[in-house]
Protein backbone atom coordinates (compact mmCIF):
# COMPACT_ATOMS: atom_id res chain seq x y z
CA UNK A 1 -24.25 -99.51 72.98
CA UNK A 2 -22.86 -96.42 71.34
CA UNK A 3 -21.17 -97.05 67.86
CA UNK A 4 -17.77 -97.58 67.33
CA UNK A 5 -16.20 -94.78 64.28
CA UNK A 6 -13.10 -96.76 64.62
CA UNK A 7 -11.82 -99.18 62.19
CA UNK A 8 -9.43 -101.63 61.46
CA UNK A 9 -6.40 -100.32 59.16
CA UNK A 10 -6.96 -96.36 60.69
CA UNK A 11 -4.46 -94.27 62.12
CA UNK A 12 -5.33 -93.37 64.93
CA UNK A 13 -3.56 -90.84 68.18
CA UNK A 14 -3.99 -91.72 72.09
CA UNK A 15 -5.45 -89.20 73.79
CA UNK A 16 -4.95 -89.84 77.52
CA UNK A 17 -2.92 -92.54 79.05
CA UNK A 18 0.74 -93.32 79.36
CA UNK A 19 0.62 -93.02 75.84
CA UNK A 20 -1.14 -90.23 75.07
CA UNK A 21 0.63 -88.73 71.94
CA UNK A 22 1.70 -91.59 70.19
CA UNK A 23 -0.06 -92.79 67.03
CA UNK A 24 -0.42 -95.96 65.54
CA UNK A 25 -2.36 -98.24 63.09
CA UNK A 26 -5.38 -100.27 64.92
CA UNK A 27 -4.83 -103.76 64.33
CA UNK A 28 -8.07 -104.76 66.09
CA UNK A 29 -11.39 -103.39 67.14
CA UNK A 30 -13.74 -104.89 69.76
CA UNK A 31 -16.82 -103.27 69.17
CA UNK A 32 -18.74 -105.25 72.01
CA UNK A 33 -16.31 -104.01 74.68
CA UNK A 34 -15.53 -100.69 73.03
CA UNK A 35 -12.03 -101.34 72.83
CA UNK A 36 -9.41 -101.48 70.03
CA UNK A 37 -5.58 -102.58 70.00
CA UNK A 38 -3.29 -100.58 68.17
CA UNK A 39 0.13 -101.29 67.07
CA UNK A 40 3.27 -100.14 69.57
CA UNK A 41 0.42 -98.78 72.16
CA UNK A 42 0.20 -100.44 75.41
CA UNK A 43 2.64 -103.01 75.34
CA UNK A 44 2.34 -105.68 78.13
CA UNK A 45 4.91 -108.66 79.00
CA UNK A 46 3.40 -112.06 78.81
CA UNK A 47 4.85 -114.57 80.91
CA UNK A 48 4.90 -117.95 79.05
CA UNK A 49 5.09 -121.37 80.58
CA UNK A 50 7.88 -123.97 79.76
CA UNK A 51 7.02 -125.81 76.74
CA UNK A 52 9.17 -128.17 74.76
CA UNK A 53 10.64 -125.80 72.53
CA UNK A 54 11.38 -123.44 75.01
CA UNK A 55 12.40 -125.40 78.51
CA UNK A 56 12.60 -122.26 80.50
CA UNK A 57 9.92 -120.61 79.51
CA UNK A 58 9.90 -116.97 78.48
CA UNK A 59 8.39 -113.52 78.33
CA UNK A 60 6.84 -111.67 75.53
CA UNK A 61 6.00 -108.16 74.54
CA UNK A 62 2.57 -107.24 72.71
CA UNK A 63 -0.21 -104.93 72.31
CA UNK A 64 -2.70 -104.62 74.93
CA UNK A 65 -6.33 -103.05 73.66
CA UNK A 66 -6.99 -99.75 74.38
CA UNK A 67 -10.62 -97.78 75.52
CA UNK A 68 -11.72 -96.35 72.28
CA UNK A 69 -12.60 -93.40 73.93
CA UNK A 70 -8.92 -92.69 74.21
CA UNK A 71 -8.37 -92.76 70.77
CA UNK A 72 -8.53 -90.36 67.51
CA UNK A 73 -8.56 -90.59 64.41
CA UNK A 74 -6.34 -88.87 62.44
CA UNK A 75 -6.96 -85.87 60.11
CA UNK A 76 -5.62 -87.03 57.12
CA UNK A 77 -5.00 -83.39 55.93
CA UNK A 78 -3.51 -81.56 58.84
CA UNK A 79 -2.31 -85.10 60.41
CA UNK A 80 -3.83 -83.78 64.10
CA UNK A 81 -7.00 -85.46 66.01
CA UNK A 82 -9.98 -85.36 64.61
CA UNK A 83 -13.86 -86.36 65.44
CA UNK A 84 -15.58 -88.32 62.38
CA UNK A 85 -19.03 -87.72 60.79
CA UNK A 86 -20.88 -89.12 58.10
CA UNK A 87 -21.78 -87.79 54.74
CA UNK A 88 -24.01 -89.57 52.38
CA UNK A 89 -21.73 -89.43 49.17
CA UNK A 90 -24.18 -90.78 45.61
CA UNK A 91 -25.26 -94.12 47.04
CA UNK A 92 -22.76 -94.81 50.06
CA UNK A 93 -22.39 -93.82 52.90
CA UNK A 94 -18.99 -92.62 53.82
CA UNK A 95 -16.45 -91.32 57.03
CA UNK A 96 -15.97 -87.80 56.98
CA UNK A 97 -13.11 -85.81 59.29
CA UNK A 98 -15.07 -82.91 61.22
CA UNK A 99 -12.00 -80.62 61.06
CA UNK A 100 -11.52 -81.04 57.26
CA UNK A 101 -14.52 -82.55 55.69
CA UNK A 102 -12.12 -84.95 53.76
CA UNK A 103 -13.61 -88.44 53.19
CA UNK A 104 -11.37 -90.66 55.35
């Protein structure tokens, strides 16, 4: 299973998709599926049953996850896609961007 170098809290771009473009903050990674949902990406409508509070029932809106291979982080010096290394930095290890070197 390949690692996931997304994480919760990062901005991230879509790359392909119906999407593709738009950028958003992930909300929630699923490193066991490789998949992450980010917020306004994918939006689905969820058909809810009739419940007490609501007799009729109703339909919702939310975030769907996403391949993480259609996702990129975000440079946070030119604000474009960027791949992410690693950089041993004292004692830690930290996220690097490959197109600045910038410790994300």
């Amino acid at each position: 299973m390949p690692k996931v170098k997304i994480k919760k809290g990062d901005k991230v771009v879509v790359l392909s998709g119906s999407y593709s473009g738009k950028q958003g903050q992930v909300l929630v990674v699923y490193p066991d599926k490789n998949r992450a949902i980010v917020e306004g990406v994918n939006i689905v409508k969820k058909h809810n049953k009739p419940s007490t509070e609501k007799p009729q029932g109703s339909i919702t809106e939310k975030e769907a996850s996403i391949h993480i291979s259609n996702l990129a982080l975000i440079d946070p010096k030119s604000g474009k896609a960027t791949r992410v290394g690693y950089k041993i930095d004292g004692d830690k290890k930290v996220r690097i961007s490959k197109k600045s070197g910038q410790v994300i």
